[in-house]
PDB file of N, CA and C in Angstrom:
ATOM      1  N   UNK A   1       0.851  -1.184   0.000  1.00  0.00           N
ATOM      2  CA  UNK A   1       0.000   0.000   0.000  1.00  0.00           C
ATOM      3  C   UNK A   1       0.891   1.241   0.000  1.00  0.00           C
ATOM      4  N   UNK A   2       0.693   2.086  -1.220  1.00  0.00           N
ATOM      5  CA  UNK A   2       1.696   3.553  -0.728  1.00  0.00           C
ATOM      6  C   UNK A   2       1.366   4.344   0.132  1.00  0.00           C
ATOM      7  N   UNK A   3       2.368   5.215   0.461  1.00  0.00           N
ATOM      8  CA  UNK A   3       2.452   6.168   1.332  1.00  0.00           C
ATOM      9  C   UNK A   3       1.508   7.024   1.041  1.00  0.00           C
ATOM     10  N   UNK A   4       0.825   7.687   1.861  1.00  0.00           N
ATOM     11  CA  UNK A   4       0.050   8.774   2.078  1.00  0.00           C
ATOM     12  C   UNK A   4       0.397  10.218   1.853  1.00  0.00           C
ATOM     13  N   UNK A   5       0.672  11.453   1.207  1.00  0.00           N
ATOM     14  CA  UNK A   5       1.402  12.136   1.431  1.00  0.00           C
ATOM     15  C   UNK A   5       1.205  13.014   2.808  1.00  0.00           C
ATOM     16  N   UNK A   6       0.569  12.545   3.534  1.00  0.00           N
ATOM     17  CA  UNK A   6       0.766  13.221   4.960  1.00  0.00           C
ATOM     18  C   UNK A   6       1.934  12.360   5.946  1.00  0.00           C
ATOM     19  N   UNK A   7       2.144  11.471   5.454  1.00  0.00           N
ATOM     20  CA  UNK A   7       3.178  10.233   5.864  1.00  0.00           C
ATOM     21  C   UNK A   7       4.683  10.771   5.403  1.00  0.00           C
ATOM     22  N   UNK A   8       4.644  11.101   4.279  1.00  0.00           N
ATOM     23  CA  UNK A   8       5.838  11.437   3.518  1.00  0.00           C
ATOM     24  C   UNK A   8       6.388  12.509   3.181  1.00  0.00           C
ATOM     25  N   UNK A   9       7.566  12.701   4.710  1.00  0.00           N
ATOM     26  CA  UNK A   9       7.772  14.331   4.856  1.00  0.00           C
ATOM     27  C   UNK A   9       8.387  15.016   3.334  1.00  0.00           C
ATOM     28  N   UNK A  10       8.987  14.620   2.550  1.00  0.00           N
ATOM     29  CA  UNK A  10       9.145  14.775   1.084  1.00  0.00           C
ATOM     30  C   UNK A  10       7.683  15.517   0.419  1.00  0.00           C
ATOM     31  N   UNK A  11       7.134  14.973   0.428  1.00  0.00           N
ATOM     32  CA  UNK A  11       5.957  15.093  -0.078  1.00  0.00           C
ATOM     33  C   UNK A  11       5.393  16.260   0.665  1.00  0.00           C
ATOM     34  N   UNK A  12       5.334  15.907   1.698  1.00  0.00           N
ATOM     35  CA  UNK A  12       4.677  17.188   2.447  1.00  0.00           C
ATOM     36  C   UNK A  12       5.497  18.600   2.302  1.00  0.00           C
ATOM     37  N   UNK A  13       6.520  18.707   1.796  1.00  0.00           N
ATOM     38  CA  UNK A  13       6.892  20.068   1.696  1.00  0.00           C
ATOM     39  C   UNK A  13       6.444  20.013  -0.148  1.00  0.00           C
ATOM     40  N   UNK A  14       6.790  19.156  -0.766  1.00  0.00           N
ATOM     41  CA  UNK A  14       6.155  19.467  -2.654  1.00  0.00           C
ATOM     42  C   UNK A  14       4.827  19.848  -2.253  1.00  0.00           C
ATOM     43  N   UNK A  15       4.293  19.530  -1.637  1.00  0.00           N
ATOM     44  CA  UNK A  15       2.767  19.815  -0.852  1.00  0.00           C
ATOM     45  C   UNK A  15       2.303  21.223  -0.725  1.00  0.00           C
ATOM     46  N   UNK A  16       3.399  21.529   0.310  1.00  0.00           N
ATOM     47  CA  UNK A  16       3.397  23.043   0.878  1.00  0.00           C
ATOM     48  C   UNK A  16       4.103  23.638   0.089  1.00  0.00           C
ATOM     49  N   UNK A  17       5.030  23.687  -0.534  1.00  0.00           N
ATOM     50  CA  UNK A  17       5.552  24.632  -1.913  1.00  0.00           C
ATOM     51  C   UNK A  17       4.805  25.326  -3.001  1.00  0.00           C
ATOM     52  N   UNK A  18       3.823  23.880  -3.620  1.00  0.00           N
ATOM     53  CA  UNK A  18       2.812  24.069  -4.346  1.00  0.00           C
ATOM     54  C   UNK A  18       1.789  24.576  -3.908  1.00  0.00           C
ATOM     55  N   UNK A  19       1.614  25.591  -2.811  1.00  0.00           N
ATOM     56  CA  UNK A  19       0.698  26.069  -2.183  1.00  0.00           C
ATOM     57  C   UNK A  19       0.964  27.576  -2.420  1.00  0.00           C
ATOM     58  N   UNK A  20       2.046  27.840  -2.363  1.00  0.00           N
ATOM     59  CA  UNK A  20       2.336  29.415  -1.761  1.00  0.00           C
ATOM     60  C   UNK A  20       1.990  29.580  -3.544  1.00  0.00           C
ATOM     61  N   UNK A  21       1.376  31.119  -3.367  1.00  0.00           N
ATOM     62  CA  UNK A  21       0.421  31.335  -4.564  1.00  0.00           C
ATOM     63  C   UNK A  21       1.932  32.427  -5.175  1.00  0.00           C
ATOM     64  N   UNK A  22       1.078  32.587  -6.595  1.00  0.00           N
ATOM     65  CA  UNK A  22       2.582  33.634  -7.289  1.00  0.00           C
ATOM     66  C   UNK A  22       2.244  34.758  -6.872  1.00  0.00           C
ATOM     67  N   UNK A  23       3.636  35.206  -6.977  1.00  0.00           N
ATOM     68  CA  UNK A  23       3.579  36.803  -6.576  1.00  0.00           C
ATOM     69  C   UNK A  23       4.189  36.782  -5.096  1.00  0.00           C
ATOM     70  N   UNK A  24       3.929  35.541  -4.086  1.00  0.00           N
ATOM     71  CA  UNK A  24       4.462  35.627  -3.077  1.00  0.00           C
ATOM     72  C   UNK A  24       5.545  34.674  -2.941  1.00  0.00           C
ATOM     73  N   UNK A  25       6.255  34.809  -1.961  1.00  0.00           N
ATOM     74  CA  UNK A  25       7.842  34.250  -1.329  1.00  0.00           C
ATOM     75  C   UNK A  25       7.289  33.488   0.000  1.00  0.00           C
ATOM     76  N   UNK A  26       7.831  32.706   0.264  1.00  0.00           N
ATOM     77  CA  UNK A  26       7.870  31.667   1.536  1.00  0.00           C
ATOM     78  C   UNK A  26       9.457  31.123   2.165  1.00  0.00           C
ATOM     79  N   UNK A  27       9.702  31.671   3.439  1.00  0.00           N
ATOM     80  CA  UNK A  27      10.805  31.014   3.823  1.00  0.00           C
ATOM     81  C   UNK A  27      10.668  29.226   4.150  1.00  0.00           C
ATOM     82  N   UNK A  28      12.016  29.005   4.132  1.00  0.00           N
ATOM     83  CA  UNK A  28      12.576  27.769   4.107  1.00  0.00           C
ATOM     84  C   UNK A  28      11.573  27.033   5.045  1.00  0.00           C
ATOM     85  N   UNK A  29      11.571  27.943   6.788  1.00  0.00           N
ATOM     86  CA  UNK A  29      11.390  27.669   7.701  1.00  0.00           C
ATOM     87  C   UNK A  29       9.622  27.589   7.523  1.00  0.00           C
ATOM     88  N   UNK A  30       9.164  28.253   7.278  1.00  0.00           N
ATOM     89  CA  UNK A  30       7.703  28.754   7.245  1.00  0.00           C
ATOM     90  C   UNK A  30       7.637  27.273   6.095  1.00  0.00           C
ATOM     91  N   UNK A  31       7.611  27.176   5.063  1.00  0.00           N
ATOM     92  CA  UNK A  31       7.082  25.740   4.303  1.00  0.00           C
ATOM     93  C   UNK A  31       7.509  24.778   5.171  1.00  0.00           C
ATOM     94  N   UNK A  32       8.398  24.184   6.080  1.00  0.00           N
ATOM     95  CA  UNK A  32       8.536  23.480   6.982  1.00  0.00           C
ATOM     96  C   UNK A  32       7.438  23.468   7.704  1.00  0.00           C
ATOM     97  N   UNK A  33       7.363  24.555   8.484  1.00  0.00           N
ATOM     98  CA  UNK A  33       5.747  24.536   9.404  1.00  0.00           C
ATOM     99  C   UNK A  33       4.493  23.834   8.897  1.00  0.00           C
ATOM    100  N   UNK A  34       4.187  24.540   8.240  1.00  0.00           N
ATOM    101  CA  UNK A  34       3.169  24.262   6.378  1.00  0.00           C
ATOM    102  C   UNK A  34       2.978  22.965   6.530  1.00  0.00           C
ATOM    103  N   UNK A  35       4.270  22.059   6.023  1.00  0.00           N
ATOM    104  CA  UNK A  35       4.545  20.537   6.181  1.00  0.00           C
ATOM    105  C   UNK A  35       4.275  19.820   7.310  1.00  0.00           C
ATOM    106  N   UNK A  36       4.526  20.712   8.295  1.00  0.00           N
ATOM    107  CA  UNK A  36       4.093  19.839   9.568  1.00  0.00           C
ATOM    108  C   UNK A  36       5.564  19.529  10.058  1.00  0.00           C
ATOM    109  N   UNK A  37       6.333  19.796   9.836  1.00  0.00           N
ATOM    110  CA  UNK A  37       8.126  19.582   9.959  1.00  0.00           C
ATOM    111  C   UNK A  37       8.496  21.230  10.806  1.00  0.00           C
ATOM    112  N   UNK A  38       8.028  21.478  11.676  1.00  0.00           N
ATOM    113  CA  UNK A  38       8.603  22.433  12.236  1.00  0.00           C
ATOM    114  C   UNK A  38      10.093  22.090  12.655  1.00  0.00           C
ATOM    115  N   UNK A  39      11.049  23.440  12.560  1.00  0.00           N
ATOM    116  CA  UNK A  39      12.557  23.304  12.759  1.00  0.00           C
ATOM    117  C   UNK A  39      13.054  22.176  11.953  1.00  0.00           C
ATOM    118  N   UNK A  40      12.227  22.103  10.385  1.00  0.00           N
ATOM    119  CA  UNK A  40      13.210  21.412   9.647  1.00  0.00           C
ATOM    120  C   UNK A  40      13.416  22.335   7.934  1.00  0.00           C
ATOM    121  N   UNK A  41      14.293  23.002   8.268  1.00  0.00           N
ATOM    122  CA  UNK A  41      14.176  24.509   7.397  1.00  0.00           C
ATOM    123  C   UNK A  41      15.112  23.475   6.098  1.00  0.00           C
ATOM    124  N   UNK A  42      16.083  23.326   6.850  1.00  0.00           N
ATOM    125  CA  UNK A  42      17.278  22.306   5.718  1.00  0.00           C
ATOM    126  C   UNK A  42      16.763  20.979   5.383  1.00  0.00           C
ATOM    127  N   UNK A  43      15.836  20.752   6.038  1.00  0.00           N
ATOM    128  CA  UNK A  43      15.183  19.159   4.640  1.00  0.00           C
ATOM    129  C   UNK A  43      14.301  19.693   3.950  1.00  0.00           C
ATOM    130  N   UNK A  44      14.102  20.899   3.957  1.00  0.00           N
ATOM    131  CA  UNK A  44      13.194  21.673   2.737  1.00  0.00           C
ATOM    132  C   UNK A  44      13.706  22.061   2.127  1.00  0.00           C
ATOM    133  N   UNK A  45      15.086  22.214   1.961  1.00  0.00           N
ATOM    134  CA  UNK A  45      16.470  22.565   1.199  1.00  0.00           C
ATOM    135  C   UNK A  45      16.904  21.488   0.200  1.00  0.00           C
ATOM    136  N   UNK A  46      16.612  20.415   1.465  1.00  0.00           N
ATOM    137  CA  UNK A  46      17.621  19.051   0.786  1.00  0.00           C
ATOM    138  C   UNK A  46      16.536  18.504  -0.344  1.00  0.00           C
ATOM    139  N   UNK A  47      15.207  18.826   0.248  1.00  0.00           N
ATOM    140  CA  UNK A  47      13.726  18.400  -0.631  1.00  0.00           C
ATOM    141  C   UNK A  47      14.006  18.771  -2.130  1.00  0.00           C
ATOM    142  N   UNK A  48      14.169  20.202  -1.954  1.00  0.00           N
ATOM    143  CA  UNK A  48      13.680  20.973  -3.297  1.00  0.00           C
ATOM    144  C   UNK A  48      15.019  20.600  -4.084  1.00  0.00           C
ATOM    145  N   UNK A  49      16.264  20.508  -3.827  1.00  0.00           N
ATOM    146  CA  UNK A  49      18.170  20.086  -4.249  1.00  0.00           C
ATOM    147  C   UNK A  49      17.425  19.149  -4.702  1.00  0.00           C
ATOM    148  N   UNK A  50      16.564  17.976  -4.432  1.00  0.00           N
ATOM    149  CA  UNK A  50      16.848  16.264  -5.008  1.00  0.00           C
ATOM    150  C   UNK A  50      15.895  16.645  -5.737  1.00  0.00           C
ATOM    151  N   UNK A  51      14.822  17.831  -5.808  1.00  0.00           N
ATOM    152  CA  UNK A  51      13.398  17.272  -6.491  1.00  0.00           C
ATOM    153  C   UNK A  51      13.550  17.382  -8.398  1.00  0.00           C
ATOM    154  N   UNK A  52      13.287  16.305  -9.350  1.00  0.00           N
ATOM    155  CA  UNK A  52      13.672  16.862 -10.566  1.00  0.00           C
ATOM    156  C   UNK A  52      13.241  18.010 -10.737  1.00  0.00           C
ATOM    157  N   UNK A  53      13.842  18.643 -11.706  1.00  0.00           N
ATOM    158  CA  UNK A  53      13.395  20.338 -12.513  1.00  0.00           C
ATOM    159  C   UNK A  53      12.202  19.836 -13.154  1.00  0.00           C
ATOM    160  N   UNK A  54      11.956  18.812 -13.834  1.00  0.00           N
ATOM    161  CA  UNK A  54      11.073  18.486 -14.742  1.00  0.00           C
ATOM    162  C   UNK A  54       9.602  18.685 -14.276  1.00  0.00           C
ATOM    163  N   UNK A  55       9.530  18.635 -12.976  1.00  0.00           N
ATOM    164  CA  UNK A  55       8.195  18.944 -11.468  1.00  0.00           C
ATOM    165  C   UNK A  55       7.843  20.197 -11.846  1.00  0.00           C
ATOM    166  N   UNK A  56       6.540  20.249 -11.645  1.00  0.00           N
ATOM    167  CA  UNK A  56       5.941  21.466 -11.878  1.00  0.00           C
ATOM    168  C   UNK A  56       5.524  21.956 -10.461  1.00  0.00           C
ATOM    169  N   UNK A  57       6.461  22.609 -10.342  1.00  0.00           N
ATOM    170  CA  UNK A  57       7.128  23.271  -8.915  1.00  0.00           C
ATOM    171  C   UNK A  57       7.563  24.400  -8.514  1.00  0.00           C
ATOM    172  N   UNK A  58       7.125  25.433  -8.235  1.00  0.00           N
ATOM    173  CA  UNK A  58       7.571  26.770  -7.699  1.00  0.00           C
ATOM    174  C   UNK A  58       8.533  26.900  -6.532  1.00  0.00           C
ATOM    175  N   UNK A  59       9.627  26.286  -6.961  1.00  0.00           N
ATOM    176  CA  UNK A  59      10.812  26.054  -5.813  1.00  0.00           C
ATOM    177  C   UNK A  59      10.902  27.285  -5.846  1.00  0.00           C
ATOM    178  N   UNK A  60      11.171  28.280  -7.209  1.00  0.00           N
ATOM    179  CA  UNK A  60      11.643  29.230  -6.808  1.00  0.00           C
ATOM    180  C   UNK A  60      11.102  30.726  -5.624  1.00  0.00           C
ATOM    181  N   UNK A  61      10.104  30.419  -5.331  1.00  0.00           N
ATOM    182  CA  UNK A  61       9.425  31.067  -4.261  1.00  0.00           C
ATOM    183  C   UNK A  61       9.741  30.828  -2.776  1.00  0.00           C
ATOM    184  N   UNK A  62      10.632  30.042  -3.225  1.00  0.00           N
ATOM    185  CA  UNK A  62      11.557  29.492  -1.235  1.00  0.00           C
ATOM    186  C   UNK A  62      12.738  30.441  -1.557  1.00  0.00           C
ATOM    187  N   UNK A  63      12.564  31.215  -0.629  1.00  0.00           N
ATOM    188  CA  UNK A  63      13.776  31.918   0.290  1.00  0.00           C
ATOM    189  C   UNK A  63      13.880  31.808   1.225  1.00  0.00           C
ATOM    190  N   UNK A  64      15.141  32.153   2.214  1.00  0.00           N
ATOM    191  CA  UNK A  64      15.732  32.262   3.043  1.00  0.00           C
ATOM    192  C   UNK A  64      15.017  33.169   3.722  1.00  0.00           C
ATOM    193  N   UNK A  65      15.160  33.292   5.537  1.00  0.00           N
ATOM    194  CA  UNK A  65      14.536  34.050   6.544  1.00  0.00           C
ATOM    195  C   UNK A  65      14.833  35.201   6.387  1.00  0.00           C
ATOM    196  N   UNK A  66      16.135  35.709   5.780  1.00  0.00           N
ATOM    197  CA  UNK A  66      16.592  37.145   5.936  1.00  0.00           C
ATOM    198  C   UNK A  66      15.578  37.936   4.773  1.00  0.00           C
ATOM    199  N   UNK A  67      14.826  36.618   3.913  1.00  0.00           N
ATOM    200  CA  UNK A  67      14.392  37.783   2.475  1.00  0.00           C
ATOM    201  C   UNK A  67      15.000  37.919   1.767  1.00  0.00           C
ATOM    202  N   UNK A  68      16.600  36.710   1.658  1.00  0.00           N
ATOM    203  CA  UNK A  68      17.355  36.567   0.328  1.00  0.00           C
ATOM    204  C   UNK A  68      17.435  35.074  -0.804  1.00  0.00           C
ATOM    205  N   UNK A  69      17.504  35.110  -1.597  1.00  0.00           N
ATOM    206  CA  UNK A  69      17.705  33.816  -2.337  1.00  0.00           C
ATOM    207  C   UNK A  69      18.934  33.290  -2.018  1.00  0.00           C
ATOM    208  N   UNK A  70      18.906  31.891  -1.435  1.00  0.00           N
ATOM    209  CA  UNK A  70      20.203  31.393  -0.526  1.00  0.00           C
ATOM    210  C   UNK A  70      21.492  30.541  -1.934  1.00  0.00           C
ATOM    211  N   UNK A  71      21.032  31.417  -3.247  1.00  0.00           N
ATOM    212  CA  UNK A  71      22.162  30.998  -4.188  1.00  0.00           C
ATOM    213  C   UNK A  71      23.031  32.352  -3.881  1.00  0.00           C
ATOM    214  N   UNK A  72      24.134  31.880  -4.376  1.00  0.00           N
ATOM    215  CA  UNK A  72      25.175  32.560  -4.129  1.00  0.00           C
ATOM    216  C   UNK A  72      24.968  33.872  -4.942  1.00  0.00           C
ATOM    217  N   UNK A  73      24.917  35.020  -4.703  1.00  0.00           N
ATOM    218  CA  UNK A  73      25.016  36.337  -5.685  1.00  0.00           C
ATOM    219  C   UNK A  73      25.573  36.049  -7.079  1.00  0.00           C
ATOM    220  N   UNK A  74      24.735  36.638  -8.075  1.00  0.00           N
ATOM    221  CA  UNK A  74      25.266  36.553  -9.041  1.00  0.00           C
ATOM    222  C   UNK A  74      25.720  35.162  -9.879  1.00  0.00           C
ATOM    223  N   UNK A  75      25.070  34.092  -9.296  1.00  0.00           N
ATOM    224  CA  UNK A  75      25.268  32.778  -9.899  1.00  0.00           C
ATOM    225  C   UNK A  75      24.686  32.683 -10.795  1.00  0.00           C
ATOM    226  N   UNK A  76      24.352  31.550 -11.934  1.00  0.00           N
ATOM    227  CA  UNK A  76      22.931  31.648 -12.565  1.00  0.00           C
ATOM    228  C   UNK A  76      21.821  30.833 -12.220  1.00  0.00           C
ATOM    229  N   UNK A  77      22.425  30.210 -11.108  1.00  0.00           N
ATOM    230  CA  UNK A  77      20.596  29.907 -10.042  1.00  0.00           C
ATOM    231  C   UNK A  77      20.240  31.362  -9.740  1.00  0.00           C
ATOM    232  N   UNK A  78      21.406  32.051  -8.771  1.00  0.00           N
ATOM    233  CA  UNK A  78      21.015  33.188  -8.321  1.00  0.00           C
ATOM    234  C   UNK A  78      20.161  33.926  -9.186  1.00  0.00           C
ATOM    235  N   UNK A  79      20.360  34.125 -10.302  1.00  0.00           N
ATOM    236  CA  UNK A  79      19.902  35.433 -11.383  1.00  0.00           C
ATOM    237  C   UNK A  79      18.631  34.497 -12.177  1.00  0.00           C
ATOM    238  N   UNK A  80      18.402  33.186 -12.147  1.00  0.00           N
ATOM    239  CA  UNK A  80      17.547  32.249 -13.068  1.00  0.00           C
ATOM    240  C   UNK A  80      16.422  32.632 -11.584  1.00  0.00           C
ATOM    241  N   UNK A  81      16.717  32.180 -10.903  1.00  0.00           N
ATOM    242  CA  UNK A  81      15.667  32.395  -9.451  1.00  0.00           C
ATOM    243  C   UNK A  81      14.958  33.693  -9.240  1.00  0.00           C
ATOM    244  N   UNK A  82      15.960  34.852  -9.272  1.00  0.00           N
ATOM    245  CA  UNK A  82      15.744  36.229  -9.140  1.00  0.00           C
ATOM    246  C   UNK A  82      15.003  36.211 -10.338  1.00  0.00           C
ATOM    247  N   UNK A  83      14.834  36.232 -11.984  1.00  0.00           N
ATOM    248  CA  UNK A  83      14.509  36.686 -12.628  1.00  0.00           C
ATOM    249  C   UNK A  83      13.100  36.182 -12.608  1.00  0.00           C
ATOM    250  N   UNK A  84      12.660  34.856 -12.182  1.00  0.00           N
ATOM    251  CA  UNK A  84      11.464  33.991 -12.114  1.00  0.00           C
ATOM    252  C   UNK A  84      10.953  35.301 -11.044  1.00  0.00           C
ATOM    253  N   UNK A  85      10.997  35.528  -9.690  1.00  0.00           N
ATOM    254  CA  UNK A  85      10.497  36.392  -8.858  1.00  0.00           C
ATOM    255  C   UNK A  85      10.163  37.735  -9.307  1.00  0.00           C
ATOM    256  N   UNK A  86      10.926  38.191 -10.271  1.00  0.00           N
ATOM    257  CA  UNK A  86      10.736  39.456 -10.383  1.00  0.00           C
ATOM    258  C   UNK A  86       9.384  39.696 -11.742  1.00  0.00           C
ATOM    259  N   UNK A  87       9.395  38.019 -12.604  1.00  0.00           N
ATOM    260  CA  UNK A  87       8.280  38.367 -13.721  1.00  0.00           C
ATOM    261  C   UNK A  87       7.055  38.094 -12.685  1.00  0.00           C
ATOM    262  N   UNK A  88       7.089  37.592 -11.336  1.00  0.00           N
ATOM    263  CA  UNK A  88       5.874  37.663 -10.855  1.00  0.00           C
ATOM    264  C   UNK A  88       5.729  38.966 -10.251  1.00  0.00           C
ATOM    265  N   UNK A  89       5.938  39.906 -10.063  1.00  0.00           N
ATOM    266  CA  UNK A  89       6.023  41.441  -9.682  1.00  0.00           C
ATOM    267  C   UNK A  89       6.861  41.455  -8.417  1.00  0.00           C
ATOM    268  N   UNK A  90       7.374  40.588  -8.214  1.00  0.00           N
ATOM    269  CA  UNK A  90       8.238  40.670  -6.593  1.00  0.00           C
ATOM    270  C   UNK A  90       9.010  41.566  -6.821  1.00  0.00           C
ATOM    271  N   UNK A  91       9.494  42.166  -6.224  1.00  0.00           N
ATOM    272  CA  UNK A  91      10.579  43.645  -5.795  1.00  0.00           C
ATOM    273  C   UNK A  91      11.753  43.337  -4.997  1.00  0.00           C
ATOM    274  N   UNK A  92      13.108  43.563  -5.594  1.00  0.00           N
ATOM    275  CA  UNK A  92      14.697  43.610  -4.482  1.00  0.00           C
ATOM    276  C   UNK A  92      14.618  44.805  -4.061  1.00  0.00           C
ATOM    277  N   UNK A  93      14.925  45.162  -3.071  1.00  0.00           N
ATOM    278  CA  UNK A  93      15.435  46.263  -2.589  1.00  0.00           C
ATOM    279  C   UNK A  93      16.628  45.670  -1.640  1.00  0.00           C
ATOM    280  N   UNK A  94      17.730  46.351  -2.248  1.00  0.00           N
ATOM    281  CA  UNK A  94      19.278  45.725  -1.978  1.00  0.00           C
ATOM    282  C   UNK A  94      19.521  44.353  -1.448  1.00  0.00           C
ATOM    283  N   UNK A  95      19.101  43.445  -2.691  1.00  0.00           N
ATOM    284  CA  UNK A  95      18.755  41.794  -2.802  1.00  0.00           C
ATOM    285  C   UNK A  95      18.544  41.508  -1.592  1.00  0.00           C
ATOM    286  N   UNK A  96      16.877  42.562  -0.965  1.00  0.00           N
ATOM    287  CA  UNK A  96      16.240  41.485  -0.420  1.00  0.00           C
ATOM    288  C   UNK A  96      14.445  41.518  -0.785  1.00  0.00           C
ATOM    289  N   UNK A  97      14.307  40.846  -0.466  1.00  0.00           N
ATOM    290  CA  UNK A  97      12.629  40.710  -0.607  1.00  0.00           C
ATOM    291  C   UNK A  97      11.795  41.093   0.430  1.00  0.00           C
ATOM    292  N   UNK A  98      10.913  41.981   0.580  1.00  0.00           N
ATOM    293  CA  UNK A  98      10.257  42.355   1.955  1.00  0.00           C
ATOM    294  C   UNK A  98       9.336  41.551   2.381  1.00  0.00           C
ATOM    295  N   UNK A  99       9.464  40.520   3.243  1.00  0.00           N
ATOM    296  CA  UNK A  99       9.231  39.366   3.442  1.00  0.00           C
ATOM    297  C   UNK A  99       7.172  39.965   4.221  1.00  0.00           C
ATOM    298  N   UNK A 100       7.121  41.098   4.874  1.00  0.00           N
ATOM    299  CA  UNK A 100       5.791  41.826   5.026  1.00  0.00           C
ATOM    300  C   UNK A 100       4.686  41.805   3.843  1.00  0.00           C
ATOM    301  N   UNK A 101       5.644  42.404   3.010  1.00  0.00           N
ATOM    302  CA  UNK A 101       4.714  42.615   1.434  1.00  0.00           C
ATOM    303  C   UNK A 101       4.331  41.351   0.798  1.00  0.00           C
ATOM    304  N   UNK A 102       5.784  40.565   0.789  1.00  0.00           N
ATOM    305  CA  UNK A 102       5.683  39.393  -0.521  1.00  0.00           C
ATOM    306  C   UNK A 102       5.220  37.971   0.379  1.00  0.00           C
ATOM    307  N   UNK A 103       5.811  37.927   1.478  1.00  0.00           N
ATOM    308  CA  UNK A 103       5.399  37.090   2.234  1.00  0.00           C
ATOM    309  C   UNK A 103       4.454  35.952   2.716  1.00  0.00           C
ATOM    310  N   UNK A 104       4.915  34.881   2.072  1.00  0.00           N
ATOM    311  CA  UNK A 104       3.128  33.826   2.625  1.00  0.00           C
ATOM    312  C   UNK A 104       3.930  32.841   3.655  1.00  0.00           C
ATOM    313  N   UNK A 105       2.806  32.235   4.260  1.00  0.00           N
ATOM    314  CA  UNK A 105       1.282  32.865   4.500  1.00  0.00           C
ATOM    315  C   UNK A 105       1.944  34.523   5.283  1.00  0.00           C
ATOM    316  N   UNK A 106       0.514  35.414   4.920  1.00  0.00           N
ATOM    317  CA  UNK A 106       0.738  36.515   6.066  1.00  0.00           C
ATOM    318  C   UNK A 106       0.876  36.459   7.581  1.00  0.00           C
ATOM    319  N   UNK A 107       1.308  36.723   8.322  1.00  0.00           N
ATOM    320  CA  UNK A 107       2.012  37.017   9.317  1.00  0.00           C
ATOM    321  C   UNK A 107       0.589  36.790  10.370  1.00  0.00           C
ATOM    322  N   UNK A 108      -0.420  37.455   9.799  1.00  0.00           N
ATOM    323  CA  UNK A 108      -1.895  37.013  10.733  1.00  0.00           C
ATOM    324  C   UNK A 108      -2.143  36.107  10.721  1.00  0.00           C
ATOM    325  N   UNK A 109      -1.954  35.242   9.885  1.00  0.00           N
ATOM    326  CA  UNK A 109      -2.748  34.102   9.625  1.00  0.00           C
ATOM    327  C   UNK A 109      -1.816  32.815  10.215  1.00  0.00           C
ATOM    328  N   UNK A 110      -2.285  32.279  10.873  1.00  0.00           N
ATOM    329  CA  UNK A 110      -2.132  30.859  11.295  1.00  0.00           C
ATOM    330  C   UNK A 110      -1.240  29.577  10.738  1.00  0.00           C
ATOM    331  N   UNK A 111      -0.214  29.449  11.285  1.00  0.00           N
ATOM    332  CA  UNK A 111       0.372  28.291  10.612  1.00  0.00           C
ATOM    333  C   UNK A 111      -0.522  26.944  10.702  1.00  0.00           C
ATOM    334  N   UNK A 112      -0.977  26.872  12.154  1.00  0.00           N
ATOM    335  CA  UNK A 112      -1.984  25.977  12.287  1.00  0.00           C
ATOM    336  C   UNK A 112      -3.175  25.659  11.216  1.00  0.00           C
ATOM    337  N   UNK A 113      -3.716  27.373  10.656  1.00  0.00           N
ATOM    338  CA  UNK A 113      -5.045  27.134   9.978  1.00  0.00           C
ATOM    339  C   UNK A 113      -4.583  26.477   8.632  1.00  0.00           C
ATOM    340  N   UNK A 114      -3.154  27.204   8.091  1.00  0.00           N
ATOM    341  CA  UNK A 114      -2.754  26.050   6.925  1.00  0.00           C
ATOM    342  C   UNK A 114      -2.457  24.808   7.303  1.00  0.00           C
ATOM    343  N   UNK A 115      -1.886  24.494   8.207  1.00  0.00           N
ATOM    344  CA  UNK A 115      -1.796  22.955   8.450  1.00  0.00           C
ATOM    345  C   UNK A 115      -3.127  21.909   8.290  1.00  0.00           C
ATOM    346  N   UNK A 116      -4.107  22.421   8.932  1.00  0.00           N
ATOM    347  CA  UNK A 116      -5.567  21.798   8.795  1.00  0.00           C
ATOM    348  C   UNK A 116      -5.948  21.971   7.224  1.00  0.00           C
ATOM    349  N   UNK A 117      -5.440  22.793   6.372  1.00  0.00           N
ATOM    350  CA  UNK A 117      -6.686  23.154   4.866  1.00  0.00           C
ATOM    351  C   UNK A 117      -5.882  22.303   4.166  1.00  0.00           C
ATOM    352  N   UNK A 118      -4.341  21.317   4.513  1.00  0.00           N
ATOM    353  CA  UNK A 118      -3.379  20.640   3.926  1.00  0.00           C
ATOM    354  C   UNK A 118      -4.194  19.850   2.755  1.00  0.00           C
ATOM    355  N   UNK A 119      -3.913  19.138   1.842  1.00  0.00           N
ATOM    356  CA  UNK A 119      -4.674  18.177   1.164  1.00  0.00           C
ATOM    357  C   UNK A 119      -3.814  16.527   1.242  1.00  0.00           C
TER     358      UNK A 119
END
């Protein structure tokens, strides 16, 4: 019998990735929550590193807590990542992202209440 994807912390962050809508950014840590993986910011790292490109997947909407893209400046993840964010109207201001504005979920809203609407 397969796994469930509430079983399969893998899954549960492709889960919660594919959630955060365009236009907005989600830290590492925050899709962890999402998943149900609280304080597991780096297997949402290691998730999205193994997941094929071929996935129809908005990895690029995971950033880092500070509000930066955790590729190295000027790489061409860095600038392939940045450029995906910016055709959704996202905004740098001195490569960072204002995690207030662009931010999901908003800051009011409940990690809990997304955890329950999970599918």
């Amino acid at each position: 019998m397969p796994e469930t994807p509430t079983a399969d912390p893998p899954a549960r962050i492709l889960a919660a990735v594919r959630r955060i809508p365009r236009g907005k950014v989600c830290t590492y840590g925050d899709v962890a929550d999402i998943a149900g993986l609280p304080r597991r910011a780096r297997l949402v790292g290691t998730v999205l590193r193994q997941t094929p490109a071929s996935r129809d997947l908005p990895w690029f909407r995971v950033i880092n807590a500070g509000g930066r893209i955790s590729f190295p400046a000027g790489s061409d993840a860095y600038l392939r990542q940045r450029r995906k964010l910016e055709a959704e109207g996202i905004v740098f201001i001195s490569g960072r992202v204002d995690l207030k504005r662009y931010g999901w979920p908003p800051r009011e809203e409940q990690l809990d209440e997304l955890l329950w609407k999970m599918d």
